[in-house]
Protein backbone atom coordinates (compact mmCIF):
# COMPACT_ATOMS: atom_id res chain seq x y z
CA UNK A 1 -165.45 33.51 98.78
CA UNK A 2 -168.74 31.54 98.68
CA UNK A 3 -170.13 28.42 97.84
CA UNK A 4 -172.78 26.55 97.92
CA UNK A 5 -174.71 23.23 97.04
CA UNK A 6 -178.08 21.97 96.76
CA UNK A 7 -179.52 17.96 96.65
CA UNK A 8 -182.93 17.42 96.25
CA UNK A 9 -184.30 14.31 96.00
CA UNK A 10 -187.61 14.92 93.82
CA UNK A 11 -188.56 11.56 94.08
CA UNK A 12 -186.77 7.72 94.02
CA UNK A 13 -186.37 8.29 90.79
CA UNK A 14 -185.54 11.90 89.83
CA UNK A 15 -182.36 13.38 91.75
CA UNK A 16 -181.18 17.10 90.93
CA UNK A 17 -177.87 18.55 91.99
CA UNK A 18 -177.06 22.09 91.65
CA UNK A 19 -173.56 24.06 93.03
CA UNK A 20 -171.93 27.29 92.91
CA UNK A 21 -168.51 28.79 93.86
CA UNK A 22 -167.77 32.33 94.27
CA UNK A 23 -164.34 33.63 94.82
CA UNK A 24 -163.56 37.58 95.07
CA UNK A 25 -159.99 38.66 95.68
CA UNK A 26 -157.84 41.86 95.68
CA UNK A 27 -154.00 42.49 96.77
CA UNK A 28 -152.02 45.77 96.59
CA UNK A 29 -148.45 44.91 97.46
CA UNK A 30 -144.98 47.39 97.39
CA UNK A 31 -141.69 46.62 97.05
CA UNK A 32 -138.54 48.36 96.74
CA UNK A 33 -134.75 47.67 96.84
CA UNK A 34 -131.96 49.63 96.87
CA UNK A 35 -128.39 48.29 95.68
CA UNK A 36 -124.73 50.00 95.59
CA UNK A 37 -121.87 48.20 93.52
CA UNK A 38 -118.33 49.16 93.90
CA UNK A 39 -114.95 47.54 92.75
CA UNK A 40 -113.25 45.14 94.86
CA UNK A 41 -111.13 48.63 95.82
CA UNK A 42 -114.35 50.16 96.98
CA UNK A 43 -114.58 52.47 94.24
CA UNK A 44 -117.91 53.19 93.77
CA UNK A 45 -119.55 52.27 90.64
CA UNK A 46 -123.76 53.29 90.35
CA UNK A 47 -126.69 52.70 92.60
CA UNK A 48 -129.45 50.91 91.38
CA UNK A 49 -133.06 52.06 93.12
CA UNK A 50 -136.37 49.69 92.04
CA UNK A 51 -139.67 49.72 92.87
CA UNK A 52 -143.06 47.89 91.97
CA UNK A 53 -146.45 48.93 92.89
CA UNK A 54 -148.71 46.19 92.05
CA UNK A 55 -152.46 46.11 92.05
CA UNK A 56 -154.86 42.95 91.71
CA UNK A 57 -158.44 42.81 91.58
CA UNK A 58 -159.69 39.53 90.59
CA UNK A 59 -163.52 37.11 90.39
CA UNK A 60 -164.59 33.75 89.54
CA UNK A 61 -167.13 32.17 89.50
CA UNK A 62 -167.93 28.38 89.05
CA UNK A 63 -171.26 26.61 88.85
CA UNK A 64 -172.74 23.16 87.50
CA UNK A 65 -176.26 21.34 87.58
CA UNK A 66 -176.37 17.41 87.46
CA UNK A 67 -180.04 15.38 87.29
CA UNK A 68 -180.24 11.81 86.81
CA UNK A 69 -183.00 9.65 86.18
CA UNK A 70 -183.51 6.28 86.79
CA UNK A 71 -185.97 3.97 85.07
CA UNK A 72 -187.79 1.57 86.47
CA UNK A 73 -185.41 -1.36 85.09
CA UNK A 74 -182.76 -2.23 87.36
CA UNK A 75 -179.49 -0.77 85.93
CA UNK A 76 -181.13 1.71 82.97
CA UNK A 77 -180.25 5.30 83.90
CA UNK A 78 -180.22 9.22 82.37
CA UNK A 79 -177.85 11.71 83.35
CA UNK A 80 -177.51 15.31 82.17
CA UNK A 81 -174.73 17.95 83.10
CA UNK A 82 -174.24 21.53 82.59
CA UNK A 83 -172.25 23.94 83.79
CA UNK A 84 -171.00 27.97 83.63
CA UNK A 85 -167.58 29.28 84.65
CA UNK A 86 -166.62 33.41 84.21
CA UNK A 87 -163.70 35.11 85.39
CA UNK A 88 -161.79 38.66 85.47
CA UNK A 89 -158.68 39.74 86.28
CA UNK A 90 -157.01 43.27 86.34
CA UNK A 91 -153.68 43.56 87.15
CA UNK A 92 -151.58 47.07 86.82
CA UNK A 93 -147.73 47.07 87.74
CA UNK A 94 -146.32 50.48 88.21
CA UNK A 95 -142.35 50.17 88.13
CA UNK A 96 -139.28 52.30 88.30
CA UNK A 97 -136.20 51.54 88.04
CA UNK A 98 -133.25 54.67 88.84
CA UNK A 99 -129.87 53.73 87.92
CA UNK A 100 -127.23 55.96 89.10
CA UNK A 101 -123.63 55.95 87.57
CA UNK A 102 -121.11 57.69 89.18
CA UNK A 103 -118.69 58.13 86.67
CA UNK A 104 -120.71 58.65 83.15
CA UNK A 105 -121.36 61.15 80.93
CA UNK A 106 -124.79 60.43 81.26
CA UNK A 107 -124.82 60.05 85.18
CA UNK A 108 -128.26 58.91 85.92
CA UNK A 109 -131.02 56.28 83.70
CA UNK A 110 -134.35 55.88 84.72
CA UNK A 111 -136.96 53.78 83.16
CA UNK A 112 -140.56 53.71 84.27
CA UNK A 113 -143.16 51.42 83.22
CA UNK A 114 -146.77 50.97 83.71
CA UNK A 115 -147.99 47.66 82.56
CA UNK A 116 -152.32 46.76 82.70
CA UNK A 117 -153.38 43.19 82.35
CA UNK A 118 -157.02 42.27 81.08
CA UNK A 119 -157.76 38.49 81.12
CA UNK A 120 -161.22 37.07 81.02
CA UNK A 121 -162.44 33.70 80.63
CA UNK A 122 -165.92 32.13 80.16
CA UNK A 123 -166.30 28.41 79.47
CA UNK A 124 -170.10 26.68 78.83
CA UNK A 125 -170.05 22.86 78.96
CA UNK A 126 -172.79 20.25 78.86
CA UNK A 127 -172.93 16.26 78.68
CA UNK A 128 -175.65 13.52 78.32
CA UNK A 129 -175.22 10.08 79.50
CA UNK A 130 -177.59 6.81 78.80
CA UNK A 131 -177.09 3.89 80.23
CA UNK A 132 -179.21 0.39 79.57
CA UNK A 133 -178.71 -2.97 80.66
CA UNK A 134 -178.60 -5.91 77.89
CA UNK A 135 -177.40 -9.10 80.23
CA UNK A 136 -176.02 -9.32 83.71
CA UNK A 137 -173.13 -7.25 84.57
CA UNK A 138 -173.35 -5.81 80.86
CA UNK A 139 -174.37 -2.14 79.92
CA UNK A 140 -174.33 -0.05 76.47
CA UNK A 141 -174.08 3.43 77.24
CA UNK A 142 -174.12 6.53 74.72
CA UNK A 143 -172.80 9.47 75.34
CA UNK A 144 -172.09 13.10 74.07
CA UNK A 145 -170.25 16.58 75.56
CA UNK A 146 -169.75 19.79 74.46
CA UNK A 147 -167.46 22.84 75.63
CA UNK A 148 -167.51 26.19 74.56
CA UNK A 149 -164.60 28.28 75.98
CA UNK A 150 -163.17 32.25 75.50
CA UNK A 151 -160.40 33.61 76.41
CA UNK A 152 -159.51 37.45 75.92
CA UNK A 153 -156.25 39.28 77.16
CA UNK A 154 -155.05 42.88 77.11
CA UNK A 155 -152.00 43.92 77.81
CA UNK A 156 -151.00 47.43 77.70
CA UNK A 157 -147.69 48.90 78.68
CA UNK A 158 -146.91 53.00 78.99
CA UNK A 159 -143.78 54.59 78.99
CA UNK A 160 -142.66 57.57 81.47
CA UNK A 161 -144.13 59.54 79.25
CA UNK A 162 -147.54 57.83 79.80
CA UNK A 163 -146.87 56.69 75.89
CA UNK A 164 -147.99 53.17 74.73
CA UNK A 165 -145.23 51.13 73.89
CA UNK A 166 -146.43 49.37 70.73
CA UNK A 167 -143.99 46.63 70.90
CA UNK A 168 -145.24 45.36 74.19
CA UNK A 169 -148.57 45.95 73.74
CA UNK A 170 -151.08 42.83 72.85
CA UNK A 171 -154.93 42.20 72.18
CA UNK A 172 -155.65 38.37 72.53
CA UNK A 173 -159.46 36.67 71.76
CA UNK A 174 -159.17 32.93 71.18
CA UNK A 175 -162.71 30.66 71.26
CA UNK A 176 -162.38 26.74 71.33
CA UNK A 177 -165.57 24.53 70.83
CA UNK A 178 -165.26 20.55 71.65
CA UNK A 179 -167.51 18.35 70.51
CA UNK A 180 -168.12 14.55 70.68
CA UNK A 181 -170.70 12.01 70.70
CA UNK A 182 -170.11 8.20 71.26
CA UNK A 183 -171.38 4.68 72.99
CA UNK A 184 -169.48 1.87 74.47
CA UNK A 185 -169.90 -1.32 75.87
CA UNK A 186 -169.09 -1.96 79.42
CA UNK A 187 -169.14 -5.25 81.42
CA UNK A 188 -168.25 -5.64 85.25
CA UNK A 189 -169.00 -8.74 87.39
CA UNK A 190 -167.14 -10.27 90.37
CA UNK A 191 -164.01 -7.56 90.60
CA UNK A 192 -163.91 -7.65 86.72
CA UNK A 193 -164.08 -4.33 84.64
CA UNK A 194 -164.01 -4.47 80.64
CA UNK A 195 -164.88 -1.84 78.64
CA UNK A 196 -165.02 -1.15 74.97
CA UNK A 197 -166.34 1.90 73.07
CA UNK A 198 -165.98 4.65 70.08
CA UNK A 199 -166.54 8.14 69.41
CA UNK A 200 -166.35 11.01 67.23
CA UNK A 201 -165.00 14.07 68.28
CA UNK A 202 -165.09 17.76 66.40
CA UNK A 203 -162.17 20.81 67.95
CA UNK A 204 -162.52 23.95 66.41
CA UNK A 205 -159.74 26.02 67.64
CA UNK A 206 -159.86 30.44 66.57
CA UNK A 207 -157.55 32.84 67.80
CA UNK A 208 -156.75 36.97 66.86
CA UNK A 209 -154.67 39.35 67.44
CA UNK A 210 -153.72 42.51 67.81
CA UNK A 211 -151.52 45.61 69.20
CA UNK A 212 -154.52 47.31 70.62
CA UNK A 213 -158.09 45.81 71.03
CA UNK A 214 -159.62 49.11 69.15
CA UNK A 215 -157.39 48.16 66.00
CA UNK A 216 -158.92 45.21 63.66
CA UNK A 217 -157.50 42.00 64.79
CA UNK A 218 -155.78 39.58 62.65
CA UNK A 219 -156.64 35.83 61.74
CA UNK A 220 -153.69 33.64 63.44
């Protein structure tokens, strides 16, 4: 991982604050069991066998820039705000499970799956902020933020037979945009903290689907 931030004070007026975070990961743990189940004669019954190969390889990444501005008159002030975040994950479980009966027709089962796991995410978000005085201890402010986020998944799982299993399998893209703009009034004097304010607010929320993500998706 890495991260980072930079303050620079351009003048006594004009402050700009930038920061990043950078996280890389990867895992590849096993595991396996083995069971045996017999009657309370100590008959024996089947042995089950399991194992699970996983695999992770994962990034993110988080940044944000902040400047402020402050006017001349005491208490009157300018803030903007942006900021980026992407990640990607890939995950792949490779499992088998051998089931072994020892009186069956059909003495032995085995199932083997092979699941793969997609998911990225980007989000872009942004705010304004201005602040002026109109008496002592008294402020009107007006604000507005916006958000734009993505999310995508794929999930594919294969058979033994390295065949997709269409009832498993699932293509996911949802985007969300927030939007809202407002002011408020907000007084604070001697330990004392009121505030009053409005806004209007927008959420458009779109999702599709799918079996496979090479197939047309479908409105939810």
């Amino acid at each position: 991982s890495f991260g980072t931030r930079l303050e620079k004070d351009i003048d006594s007026n004009n402050l700009l604050i930038a920061k990043a975070n950078i996280r890389f990961s990867e895992n590849n743990p096993f595991t396996g069991s083995n069971q045996f189940f017999s009657t309370e004669n100590g008959l024996p019954i089947n042995n089950l066998y399991s194992e699970k190969d996983n695999y992770l390889d994962s990034w993110n990444i988080n940044t944000a820039a902040i400047y402020r501005y402050l006017f001349k008159k005491k208490g009157q002030s300018f803030a903007a705000s942006a900021g980026y975040n992407n990640s990607l994950t890939d995950k792949e479980d490779n499992i088998l499970n051998i089931n072994k009966f020892f009186s069956a027709s059909n003495p032995t089962e085995q199932i083997r799956q092979l699941n793969l796991n997609t998911t990225k995410s980007q989000q872009i978000k942004s705010s304004l902020l201005y602040t002026q005085p109109i008496a002592k201890g008294l402020f009107a402010e007006v604000f507005t933020n916006f958000t734009y986020s993505n999310n995508n998944i794929d999930r594919k799982v294969n058979d033994s037979l390295n065949m997709a299993v269409d009832s498993l399998c699932v293509y996911f893209d949802q985007q969300n945009i927030y939007g809202r703009i407002g002011t408020s009034l907000r007084y604070g004097l001697k330990g004392l903290n009121v505030s009053v304010g409005g806004a209007f607010q927008i959420l458009d929320l779109n999702g599709q689907y799918s079996s496979f993500k090479d197939t047309p998706l479908l409105a939810d």
